[in-house]
C-alpha atoms as a PDB file:
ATOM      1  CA  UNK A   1    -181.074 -34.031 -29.534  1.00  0.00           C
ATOM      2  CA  UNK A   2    -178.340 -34.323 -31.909  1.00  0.00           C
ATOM      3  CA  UNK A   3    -175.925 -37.238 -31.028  1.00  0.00           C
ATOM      4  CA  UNK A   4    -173.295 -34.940 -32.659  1.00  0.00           C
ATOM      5  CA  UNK A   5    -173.790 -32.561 -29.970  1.00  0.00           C
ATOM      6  CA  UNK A   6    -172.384 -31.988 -26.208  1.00  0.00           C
ATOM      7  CA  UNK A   7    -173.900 -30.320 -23.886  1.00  0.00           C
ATOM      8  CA  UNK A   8    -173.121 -28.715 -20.350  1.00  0.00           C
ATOM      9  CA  UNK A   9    -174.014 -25.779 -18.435  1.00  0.00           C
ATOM     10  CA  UNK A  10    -171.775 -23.632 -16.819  1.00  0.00           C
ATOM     11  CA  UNK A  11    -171.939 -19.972 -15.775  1.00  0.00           C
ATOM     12  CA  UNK A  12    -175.738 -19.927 -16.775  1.00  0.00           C
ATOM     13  CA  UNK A  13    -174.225 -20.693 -20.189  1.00  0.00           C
ATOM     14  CA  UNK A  14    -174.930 -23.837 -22.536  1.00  0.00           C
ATOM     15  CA  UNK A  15    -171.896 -24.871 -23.431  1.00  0.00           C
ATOM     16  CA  UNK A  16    -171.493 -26.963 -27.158  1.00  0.00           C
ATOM     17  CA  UNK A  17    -167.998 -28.773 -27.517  1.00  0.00           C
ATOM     18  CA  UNK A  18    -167.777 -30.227 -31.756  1.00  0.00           C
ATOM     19  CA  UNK A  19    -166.672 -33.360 -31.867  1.00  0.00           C
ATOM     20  CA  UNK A  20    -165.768 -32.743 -35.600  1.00  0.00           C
ATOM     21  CA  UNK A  21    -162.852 -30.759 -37.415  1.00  0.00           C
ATOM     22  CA  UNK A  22    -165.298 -29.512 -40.436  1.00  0.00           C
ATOM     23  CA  UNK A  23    -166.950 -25.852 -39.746  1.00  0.00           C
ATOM     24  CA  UNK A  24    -169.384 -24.062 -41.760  1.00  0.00           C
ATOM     25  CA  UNK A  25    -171.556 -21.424 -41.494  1.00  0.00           C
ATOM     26  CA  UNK A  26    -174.311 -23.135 -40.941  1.00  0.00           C
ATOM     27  CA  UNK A  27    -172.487 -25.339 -37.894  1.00  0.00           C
ATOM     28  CA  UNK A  28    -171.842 -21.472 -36.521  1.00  0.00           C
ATOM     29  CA  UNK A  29    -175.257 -21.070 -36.685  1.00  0.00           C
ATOM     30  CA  UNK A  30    -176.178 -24.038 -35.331  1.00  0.00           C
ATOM     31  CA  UNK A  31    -173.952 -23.466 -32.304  1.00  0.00           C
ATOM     32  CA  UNK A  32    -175.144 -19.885 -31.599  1.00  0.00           C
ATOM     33  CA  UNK A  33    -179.005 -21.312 -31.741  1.00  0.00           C
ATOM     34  CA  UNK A  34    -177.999 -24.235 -29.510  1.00  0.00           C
ATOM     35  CA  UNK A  35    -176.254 -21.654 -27.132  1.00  0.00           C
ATOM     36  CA  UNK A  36    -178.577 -19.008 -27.023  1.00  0.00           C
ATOM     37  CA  UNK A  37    -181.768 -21.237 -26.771  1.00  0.00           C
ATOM     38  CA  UNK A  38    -183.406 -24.351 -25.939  1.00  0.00           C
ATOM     39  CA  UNK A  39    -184.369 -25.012 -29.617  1.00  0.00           C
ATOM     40  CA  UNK A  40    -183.556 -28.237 -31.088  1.00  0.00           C
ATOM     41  CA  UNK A  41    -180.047 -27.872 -33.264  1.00  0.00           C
ATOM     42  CA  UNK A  42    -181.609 -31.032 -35.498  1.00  0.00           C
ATOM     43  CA  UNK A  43    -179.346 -33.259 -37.199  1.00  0.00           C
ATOM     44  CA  UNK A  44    -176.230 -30.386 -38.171  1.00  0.00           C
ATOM     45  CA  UNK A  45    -172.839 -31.196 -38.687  1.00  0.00           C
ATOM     46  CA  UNK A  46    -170.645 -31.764 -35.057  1.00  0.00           C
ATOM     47  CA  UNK A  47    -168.954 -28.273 -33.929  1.00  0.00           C
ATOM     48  CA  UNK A  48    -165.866 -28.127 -32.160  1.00  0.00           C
ATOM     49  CA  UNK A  49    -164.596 -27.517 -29.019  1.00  0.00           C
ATOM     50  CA  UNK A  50    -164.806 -23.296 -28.603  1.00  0.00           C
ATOM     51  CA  UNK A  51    -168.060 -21.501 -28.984  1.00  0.00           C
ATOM     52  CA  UNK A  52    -166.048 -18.327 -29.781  1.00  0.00           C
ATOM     53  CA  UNK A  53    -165.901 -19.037 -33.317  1.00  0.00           C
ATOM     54  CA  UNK A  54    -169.924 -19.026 -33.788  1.00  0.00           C
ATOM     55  CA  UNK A  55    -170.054 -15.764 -32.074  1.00  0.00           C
ATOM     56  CA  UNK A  56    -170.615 -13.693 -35.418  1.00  0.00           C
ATOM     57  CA  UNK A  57    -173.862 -15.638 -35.471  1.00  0.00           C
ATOM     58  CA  UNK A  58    -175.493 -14.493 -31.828  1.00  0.00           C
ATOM     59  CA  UNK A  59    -177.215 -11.450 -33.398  1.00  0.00           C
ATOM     60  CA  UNK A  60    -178.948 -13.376 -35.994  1.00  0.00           C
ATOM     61  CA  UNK A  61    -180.427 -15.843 -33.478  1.00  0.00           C
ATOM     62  CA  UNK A  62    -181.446 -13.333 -31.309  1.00  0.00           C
ATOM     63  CA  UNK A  63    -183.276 -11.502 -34.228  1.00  0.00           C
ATOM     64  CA  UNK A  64    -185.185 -14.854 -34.019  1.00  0.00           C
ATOM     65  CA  UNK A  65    -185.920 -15.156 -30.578  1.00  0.00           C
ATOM     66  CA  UNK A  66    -186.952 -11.581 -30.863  1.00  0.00           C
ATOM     67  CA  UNK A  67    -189.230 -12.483 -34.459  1.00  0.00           C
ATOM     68  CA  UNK A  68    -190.925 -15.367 -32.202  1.00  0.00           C
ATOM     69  CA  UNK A  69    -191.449 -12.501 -29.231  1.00  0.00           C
ATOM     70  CA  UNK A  70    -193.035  -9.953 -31.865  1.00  0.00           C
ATOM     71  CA  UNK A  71    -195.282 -12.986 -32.964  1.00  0.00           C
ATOM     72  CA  UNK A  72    -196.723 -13.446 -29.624  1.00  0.00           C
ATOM     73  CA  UNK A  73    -197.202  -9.751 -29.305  1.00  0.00           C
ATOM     74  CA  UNK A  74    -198.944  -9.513 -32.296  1.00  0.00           C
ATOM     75  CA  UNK A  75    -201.796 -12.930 -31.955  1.00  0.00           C
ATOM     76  CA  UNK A  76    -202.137 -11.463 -28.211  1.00  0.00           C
ATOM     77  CA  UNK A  77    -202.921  -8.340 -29.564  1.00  0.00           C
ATOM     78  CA  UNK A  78    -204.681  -9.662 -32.326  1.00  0.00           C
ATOM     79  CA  UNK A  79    -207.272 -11.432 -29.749  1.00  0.00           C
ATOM     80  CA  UNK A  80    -207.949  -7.932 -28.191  1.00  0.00           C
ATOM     81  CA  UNK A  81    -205.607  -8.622 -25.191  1.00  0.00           C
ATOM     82  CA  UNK A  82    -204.269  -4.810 -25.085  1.00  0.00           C
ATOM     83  CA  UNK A  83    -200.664  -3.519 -25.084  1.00  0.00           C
ATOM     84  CA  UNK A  84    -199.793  -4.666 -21.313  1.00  0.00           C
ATOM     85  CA  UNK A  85    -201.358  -8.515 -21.299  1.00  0.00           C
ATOM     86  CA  UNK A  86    -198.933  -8.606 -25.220  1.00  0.00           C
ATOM     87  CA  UNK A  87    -196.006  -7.142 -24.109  1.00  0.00           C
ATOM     88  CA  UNK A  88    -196.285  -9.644 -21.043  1.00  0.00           C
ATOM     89  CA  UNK A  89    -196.770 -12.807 -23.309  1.00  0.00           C
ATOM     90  CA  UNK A  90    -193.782 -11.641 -25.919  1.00  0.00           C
ATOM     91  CA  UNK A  91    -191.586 -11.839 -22.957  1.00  0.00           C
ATOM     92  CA  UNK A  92    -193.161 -15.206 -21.652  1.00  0.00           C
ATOM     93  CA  UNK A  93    -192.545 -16.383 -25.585  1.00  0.00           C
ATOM     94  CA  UNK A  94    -188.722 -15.205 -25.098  1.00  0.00           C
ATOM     95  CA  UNK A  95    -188.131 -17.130 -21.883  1.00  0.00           C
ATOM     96  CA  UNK A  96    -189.463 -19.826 -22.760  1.00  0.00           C
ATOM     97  CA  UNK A  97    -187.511 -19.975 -26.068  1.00  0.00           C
ATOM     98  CA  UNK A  98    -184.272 -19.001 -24.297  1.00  0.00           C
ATOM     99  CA  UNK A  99    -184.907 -21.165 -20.541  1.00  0.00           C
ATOM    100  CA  UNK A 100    -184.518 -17.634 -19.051  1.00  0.00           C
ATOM    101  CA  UNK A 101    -180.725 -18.232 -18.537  1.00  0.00           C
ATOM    102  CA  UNK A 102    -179.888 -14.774 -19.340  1.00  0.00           C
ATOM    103  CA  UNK A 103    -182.084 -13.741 -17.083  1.00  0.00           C
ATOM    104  CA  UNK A 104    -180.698 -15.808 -14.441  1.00  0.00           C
ATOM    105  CA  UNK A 105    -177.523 -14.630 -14.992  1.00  0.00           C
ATOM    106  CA  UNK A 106    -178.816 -11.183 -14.438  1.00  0.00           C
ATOM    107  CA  UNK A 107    -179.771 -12.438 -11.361  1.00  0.00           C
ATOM    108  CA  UNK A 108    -176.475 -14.114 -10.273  1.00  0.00           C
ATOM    109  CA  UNK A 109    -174.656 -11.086 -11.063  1.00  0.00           C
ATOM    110  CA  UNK A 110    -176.824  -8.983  -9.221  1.00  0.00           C
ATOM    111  CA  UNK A 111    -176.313 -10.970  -6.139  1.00  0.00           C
ATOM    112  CA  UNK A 112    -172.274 -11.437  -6.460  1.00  0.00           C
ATOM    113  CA  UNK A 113    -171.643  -7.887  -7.211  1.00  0.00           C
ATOM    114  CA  UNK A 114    -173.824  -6.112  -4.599  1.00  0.00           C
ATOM    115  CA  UNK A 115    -173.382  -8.805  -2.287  1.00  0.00           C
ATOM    116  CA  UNK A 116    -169.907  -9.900  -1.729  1.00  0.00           C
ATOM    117  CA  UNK A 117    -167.402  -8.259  -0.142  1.00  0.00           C
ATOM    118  CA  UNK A 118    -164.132  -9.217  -2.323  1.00  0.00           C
ATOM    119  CA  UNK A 119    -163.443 -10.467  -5.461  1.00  0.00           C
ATOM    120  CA  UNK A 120    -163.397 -14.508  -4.431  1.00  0.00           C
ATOM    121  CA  UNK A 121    -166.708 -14.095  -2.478  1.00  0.00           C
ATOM    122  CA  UNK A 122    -168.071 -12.274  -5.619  1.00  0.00           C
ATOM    123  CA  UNK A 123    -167.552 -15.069  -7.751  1.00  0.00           C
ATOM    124  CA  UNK A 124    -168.188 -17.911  -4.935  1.00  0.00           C
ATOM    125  CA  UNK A 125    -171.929 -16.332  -4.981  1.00  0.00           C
ATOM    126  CA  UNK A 126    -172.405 -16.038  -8.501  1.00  0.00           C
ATOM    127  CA  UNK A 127    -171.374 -19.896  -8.752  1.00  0.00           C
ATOM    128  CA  UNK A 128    -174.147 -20.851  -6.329  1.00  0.00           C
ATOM    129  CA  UNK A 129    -177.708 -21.356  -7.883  1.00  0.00           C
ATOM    130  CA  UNK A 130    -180.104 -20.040  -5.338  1.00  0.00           C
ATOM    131  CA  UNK A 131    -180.961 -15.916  -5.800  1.00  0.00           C
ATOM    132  CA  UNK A 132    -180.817 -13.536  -3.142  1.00  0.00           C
ATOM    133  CA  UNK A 133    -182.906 -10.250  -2.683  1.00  0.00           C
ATOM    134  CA  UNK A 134    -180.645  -8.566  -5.011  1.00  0.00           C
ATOM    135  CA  UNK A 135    -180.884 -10.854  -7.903  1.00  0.00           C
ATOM    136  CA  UNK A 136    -184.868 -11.526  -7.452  1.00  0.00           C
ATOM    137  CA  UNK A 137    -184.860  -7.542  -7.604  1.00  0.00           C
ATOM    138  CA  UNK A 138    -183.189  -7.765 -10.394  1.00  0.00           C
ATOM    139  CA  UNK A 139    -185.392  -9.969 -12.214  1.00  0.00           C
ATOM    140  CA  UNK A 140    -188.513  -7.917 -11.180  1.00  0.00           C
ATOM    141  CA  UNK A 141    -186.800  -5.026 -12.581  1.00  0.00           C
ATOM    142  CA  UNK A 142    -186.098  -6.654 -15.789  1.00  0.00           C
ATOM    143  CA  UNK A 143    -189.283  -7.866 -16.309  1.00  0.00           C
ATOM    144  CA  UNK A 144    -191.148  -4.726 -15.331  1.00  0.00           C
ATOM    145  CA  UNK A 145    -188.942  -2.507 -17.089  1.00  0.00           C
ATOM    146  CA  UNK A 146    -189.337  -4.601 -20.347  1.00  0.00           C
ATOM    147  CA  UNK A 147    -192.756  -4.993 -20.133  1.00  0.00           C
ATOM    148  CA  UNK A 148    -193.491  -1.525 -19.494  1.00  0.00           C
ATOM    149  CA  UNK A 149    -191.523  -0.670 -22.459  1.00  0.00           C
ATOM    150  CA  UNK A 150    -192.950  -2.798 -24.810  1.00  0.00           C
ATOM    151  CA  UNK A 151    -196.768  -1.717 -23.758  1.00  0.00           C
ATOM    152  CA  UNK A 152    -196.405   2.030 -24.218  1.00  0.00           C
ATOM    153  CA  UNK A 153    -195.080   1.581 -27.399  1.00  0.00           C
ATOM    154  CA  UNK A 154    -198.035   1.990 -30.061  1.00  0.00           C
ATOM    155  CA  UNK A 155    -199.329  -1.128 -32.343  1.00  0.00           C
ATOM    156  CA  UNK A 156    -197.974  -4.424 -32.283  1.00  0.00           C
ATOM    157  CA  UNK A 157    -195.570  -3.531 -35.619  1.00  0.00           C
ATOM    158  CA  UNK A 158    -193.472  -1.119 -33.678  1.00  0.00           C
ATOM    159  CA  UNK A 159    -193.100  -3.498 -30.673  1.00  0.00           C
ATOM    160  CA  UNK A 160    -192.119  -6.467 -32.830  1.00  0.00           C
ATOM    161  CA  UNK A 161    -189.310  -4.061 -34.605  1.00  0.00           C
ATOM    162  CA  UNK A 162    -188.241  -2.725 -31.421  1.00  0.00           C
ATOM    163  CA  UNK A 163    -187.881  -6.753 -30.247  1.00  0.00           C
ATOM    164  CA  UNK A 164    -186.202  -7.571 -33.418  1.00  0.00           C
ATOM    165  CA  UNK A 165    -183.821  -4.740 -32.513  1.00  0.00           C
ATOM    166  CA  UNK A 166    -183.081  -5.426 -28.615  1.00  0.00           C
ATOM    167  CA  UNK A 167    -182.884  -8.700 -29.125  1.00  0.00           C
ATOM    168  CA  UNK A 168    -180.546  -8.766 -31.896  1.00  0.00           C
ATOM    169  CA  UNK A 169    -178.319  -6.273 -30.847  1.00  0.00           C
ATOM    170  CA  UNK A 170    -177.886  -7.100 -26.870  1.00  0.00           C
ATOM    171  CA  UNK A 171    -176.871 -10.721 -28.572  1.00  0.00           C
ATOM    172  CA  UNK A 172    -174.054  -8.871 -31.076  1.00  0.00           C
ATOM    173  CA  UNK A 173    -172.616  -6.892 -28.366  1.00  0.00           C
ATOM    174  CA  UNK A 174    -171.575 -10.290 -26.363  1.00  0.00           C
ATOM    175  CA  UNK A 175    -168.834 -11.367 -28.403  1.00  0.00           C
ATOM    176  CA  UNK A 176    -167.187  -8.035 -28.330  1.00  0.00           C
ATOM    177  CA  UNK A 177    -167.533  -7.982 -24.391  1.00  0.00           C
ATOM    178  CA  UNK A 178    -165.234 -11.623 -24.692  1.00  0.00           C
ATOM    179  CA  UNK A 179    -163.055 -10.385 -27.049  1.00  0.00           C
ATOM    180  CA  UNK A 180    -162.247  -7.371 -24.768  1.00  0.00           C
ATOM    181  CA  UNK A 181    -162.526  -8.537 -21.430  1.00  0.00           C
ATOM    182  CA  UNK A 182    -160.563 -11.729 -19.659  1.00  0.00           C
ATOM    183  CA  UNK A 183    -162.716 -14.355 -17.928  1.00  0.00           C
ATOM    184  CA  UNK A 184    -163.023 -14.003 -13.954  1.00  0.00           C
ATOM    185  CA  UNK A 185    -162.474 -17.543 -13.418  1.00  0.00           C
ATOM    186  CA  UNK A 186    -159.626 -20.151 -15.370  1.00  0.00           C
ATOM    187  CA  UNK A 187    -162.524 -22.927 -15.318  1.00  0.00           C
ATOM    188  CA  UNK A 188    -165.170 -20.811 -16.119  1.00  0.00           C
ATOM    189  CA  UNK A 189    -167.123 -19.793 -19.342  1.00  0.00           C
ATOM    190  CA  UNK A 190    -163.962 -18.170 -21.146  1.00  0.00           C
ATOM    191  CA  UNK A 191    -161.640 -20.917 -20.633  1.00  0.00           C
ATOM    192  CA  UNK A 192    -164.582 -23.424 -22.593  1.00  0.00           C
ATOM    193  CA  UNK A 193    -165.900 -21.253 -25.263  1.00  0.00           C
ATOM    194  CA  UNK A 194    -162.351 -19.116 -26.183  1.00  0.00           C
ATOM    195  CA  UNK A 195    -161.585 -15.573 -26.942  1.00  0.00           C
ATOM    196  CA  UNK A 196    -163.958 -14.440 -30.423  1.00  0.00           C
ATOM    197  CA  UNK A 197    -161.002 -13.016 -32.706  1.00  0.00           C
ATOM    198  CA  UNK A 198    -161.635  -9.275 -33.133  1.00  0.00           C
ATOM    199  CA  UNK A 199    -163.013  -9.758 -36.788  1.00  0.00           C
ATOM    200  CA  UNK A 200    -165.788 -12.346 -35.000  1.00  0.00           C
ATOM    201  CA  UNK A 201    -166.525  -9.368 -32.688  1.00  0.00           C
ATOM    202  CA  UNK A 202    -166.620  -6.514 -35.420  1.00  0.00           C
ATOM    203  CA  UNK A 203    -168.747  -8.636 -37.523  1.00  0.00           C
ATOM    204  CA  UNK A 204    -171.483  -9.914 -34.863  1.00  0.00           C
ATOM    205  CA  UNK A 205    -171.521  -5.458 -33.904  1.00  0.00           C
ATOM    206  CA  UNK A 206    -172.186  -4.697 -36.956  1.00  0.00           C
ATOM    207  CA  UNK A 207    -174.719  -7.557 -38.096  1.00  0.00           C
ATOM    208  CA  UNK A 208    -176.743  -6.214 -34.390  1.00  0.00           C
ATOM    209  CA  UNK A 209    -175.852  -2.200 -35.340  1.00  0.00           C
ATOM    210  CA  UNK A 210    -177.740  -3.120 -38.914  1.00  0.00           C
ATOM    211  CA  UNK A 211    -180.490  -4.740 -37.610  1.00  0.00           C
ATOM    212  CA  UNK A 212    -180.973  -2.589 -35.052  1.00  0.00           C
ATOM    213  CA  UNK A 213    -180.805   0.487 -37.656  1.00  0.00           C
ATOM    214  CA  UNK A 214    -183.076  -1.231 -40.080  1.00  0.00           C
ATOM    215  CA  UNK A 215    -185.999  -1.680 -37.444  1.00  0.00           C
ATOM    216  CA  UNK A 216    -185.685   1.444 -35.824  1.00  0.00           C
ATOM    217  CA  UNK A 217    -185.306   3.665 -38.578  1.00  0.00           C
ATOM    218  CA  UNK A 218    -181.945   5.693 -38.469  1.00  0.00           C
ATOM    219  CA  UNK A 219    -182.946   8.347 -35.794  1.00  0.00           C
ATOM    220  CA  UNK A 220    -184.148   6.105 -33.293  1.00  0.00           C
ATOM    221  CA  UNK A 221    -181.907   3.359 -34.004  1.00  0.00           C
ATOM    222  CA  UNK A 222    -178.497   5.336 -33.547  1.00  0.00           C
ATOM    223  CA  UNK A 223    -179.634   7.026 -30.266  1.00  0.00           C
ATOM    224  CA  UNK A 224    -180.718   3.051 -28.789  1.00  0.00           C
ATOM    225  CA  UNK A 225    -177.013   1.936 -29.843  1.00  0.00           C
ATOM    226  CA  UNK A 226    -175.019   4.822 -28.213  1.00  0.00           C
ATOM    227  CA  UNK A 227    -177.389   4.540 -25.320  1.00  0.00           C
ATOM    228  CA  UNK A 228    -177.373   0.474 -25.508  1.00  0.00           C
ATOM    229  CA  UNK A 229    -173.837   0.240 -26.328  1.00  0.00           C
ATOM    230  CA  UNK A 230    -172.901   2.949 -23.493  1.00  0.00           C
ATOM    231  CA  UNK A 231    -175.198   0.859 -21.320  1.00  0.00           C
ATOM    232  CA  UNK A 232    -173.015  -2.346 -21.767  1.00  0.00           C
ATOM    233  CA  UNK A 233    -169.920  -0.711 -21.814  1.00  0.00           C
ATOM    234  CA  UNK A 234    -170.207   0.759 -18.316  1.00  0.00           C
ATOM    235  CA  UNK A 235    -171.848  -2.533 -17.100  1.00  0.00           C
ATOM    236  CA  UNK A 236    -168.107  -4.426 -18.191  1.00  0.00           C
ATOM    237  CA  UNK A 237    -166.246  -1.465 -16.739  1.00  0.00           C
ATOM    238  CA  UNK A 238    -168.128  -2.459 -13.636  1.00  0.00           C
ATOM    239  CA  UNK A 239    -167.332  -6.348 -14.016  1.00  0.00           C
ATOM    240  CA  UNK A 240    -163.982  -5.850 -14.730  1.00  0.00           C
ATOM    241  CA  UNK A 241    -163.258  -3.937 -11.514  1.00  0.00           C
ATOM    242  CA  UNK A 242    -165.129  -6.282  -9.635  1.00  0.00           C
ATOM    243  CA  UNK A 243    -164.181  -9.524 -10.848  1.00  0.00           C
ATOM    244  CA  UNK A 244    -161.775  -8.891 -13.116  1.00  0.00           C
ATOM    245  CA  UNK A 245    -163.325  -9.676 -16.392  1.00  0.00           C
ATOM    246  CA  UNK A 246    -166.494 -11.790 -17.278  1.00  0.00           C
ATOM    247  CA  UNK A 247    -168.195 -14.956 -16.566  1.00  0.00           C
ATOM    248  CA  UNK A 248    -171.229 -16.623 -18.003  1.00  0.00           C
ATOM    249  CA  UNK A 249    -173.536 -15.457 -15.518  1.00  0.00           C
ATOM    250  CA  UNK A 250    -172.329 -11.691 -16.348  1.00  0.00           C
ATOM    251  CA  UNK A 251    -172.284 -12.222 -20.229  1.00  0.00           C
ATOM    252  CA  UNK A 252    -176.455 -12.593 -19.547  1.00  0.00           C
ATOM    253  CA  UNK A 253    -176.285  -9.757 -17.530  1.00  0.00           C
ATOM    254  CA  UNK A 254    -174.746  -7.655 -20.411  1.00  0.00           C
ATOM    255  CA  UNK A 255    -177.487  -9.221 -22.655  1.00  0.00           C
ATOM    256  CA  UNK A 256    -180.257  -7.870 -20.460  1.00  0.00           C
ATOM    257  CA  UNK A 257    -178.663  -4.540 -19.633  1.00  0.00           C
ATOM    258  CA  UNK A 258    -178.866  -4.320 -23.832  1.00  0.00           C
ATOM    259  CA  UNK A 259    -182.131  -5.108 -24.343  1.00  0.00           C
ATOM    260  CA  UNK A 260    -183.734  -3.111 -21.398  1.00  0.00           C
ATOM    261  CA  UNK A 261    -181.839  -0.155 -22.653  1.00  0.00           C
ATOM    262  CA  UNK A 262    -182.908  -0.310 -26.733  1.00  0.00           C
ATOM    263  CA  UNK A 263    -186.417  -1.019 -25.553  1.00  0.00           C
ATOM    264  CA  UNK A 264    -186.842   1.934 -23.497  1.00  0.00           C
ATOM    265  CA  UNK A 265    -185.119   4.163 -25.853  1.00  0.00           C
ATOM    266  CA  UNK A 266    -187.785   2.712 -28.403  1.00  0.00           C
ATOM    267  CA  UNK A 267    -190.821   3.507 -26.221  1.00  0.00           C
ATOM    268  CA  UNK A 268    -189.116   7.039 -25.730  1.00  0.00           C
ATOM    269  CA  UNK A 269    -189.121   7.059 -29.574  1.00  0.00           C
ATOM    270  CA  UNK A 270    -192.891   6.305 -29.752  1.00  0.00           C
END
């Protein structure tokens, strides 16, 4: 690990503080990868103190998680496994490149918004690390919807693009969802990784919308965003009524919500 780097969880979240004034791209990118996955950051530059600013960079690390899942698919595939044992191993390659956080924030979601009756019990079961029925549902569902997606879609080529895609754009759509929503809690996610400026936001949208387009093919690929995007939208409608904006745990349910949706509107497509 990178002596230049912090690190603490919170929300389901890996938070990165920089210890250093100096930003580059590259730090961005580091900080996005270091967020988003359990990948070694190496020996970058120190980031500072808000992960907000890295945002623009989510989509392309998620087009990597997503080129790692579309690997697996493909050598499974390759050793005659069929479409259901591949599309079972690309998402085994994806949690273990990600620790499954976004998953268990699915899952902590799940449980605080079906399960508590106001706003402060909402968020007092979210905070609390063991899953109820409704988030271990919602991890079944996840995982079955996914992987039932990804083996009805023909050859391992259009699975990897529609991976490339999902993963890319439920990544891009996060930094919109902070820049638009308030966080739930004053010592929660928001309050350590800041507020993405709107121009953050636009660009990490459009860097998902293009990849998205560009391995879906124009058709397919604008029908997954309105459906994706729609998807997302109404799950923050949801939080915010709830909770009253976001925490970390929800910001990985938005992520899933994303990528179930553009991978069943692939399989649709195919």
């Amino acid at each position: 690990m990178d002596p230049g780097f912090r690190f603490r969880r919170d929300d389901g979240l890996l938070m990165v503080a920089r210890m250093d004034a100096r930003r580059g791209p590259f730090d961005d990118f580091a900080i996005a990868t270091a967020v988003l996955t359990r990948l070694p950051v190496g020996t970058a530059a120190p980031v500072d103190g808000t992960i907000a600013p890295a945002g623009w960079a989510f989509p392309l690390v998620g087009a990597g998680i997503g080129a790692l899942a579309a690997l697996a698919f493909l050598l499974a595939e390759l050793l005659g496994l069929g479409p259901a044992p591949a599309a079972l191993l690309a998402l085994t390659a994806s949690l273990a490149v990600t620790g499954a956080f976004h998953e268990d924030g699915l899952a902590d979601t799940a449980d605080g918004l079906a399960g508590g009756r106001d706003r402060e019990q909402k968020l007092a079961i979210m905070r609390d690390s063991r899953h109820g029925t409704y988030g271990v549902l919602a991890i079944v569902l996840s995982i079955g919807l996914r992987a039932a997606a990804l083996g009805s879609i023909s050859g391992p080529i259009h699975a990897g693009l529609a991976l490339l895609a999902a993963h890319a754009f439920s990544r891009g759509a996060l930094p919109a969802a902070m820049h638009l929503l308030e966080p739930a809690r004053a010592d929660g996610l928001g309050a350590m990784a800041g507020r993405p400026s709107r121009a953050v936001a636009i660009i990490a949208a459009a860097i998902g919308a293009v990849i998205a387009l560009a391995t879906l093919g124009p058709a397919t690929g604008i029908a997954a965003l309105i459906l994706a995007g729609g998807a997302v939208a109404l799950a923050a409608l949801l939080a915010r009524r709830q909770i009253g904006g976001y925490t970390g745990d929800v910001l990985g349910a938005f992520q899933q919500t994303g990528e179930i949706v553009m991978l069943l509107v692939a399989a649709a497509a195919r």
